[in-house]
C-alpha atoms as a PDB file:
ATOM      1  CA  UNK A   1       0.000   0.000   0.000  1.00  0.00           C
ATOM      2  CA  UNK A   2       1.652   3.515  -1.074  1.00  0.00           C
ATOM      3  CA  UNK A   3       1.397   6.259   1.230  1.00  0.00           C
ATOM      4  CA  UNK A   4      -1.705   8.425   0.948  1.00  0.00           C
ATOM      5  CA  UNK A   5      -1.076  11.821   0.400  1.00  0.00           C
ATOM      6  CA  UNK A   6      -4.323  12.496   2.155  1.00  0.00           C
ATOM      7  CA  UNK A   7      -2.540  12.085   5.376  1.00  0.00           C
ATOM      8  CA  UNK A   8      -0.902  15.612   5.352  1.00  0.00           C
ATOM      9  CA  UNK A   9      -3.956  17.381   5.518  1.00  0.00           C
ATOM     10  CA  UNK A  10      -4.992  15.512   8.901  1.00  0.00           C
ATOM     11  CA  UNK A  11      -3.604  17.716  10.755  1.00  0.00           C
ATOM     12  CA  UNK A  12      -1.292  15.045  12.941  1.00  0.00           C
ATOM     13  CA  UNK A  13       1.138  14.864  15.512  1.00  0.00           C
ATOM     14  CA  UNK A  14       4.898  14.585  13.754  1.00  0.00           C
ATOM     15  CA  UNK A  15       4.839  11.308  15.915  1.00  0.00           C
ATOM     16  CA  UNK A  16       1.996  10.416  14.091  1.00  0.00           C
ATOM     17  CA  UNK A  17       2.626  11.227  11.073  1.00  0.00           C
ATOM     18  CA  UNK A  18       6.232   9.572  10.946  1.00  0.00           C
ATOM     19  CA  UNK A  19       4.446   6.010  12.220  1.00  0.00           C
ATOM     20  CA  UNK A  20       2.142   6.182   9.444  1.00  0.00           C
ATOM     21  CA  UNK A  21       4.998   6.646   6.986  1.00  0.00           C
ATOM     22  CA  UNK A  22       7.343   4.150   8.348  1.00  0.00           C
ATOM     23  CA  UNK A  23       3.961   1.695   8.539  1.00  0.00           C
ATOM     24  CA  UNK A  24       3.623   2.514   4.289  1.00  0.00           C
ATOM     25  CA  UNK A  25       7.301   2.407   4.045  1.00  0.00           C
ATOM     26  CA  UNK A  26       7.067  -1.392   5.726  1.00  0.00           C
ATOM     27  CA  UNK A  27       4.599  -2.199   3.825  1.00  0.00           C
ATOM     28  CA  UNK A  28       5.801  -1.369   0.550  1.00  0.00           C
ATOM     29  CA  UNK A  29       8.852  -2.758   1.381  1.00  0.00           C
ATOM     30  CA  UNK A  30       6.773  -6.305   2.171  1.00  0.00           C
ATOM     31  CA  UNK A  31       7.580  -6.452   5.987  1.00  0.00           C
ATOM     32  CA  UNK A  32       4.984  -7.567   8.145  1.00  0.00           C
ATOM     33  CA  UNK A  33       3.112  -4.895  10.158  1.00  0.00           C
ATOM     34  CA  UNK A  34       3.627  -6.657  13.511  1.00  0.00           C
ATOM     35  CA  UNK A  35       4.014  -4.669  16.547  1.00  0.00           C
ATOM     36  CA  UNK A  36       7.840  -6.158  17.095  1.00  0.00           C
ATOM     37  CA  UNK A  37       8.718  -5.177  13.925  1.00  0.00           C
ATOM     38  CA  UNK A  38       7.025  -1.818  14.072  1.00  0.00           C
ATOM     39  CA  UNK A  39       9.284  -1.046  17.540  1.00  0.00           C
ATOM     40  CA  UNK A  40      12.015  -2.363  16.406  1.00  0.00           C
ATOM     41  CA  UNK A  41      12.531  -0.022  13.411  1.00  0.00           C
ATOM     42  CA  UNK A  42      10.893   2.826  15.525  1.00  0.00           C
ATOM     43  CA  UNK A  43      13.463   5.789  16.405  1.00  0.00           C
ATOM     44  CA  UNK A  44      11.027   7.297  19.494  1.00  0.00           C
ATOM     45  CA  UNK A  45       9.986   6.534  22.571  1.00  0.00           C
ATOM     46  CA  UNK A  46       7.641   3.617  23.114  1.00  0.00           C
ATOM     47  CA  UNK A  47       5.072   5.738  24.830  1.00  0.00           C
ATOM     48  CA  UNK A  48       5.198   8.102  21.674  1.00  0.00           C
ATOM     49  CA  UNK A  49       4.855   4.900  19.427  1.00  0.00           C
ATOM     50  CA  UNK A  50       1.460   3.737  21.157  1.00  0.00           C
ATOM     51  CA  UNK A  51      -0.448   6.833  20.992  1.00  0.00           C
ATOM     52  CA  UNK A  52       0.783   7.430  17.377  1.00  0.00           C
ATOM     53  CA  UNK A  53      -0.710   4.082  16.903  1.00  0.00           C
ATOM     54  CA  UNK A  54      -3.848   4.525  19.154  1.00  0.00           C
ATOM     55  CA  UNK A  55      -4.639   8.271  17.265  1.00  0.00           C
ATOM     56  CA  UNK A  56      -4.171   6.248  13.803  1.00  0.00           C
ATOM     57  CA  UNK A  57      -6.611   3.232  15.053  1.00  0.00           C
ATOM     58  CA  UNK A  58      -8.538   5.820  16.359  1.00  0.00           C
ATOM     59  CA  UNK A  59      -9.204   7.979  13.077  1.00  0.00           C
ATOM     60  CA  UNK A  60      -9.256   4.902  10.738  1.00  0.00           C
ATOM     61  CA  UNK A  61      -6.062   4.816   9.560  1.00  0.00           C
ATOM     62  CA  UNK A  62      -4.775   1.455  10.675  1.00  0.00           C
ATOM     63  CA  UNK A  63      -6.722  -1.328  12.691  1.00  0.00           C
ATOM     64  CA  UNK A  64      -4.883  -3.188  15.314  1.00  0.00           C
ATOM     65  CA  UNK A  65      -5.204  -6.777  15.732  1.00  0.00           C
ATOM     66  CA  UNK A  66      -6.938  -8.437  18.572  1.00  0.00           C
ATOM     67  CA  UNK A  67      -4.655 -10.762  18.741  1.00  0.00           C
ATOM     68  CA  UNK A  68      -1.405 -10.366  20.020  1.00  0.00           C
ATOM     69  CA  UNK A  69       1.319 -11.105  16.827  1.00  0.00           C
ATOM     70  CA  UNK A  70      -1.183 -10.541  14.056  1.00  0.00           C
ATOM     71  CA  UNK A  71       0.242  -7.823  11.917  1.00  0.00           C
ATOM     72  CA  UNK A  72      -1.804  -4.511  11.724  1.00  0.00           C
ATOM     73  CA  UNK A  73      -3.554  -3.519   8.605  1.00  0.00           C
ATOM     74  CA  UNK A  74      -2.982   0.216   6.870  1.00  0.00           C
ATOM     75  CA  UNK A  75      -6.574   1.167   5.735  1.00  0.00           C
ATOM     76  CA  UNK A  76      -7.608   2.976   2.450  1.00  0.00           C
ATOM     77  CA  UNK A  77      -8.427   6.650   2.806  1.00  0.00           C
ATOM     78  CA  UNK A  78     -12.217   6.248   2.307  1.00  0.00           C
ATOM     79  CA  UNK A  79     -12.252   4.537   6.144  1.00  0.00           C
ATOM     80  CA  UNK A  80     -10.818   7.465   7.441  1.00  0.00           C
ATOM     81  CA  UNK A  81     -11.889   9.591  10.051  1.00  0.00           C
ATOM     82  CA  UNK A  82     -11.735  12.948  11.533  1.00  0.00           C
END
């Protein structure tokens, strides 16, 4: 999934924002969205990694599995919310 250039008029945290990107840039890339791998290539603190994650969950942008090790999923733009 390429990035969405929709995201930079969402008015996001830079935290935020640079998850999403490094969750396209994964994805492109073909790495699984799992949480490990996620903090592992993360450069910020892990509290600034889960709310980056909860505010993109939140607004529609990703889902987060239930189940611990299931990768997340980047949704399209249409799911999105305010």
């Amino acid at each position: 999934m390429q990035m969405d250039q929709q995201i930079f008029t969402r008015a996001l945290t830079t935290e935020t924002l640079s998850c999403y990107l490094l969750l396209t840039g994964m994805a492109d890339a073909g790495h699984p969205l799992t949480r490990e791998r996620v903090e592992s290539l993360w450069n910020g603190g892990p509290s600034d990694l889960e709310t980056a994650l909860e505010t993109l969950n939140t607004k529609g942008i990703i889902a987060l599995p239930e189940i611990p090790g299931t990768p997340l999923r980047l949704l399209p733009s249409e799911m999105w919310r305010d």
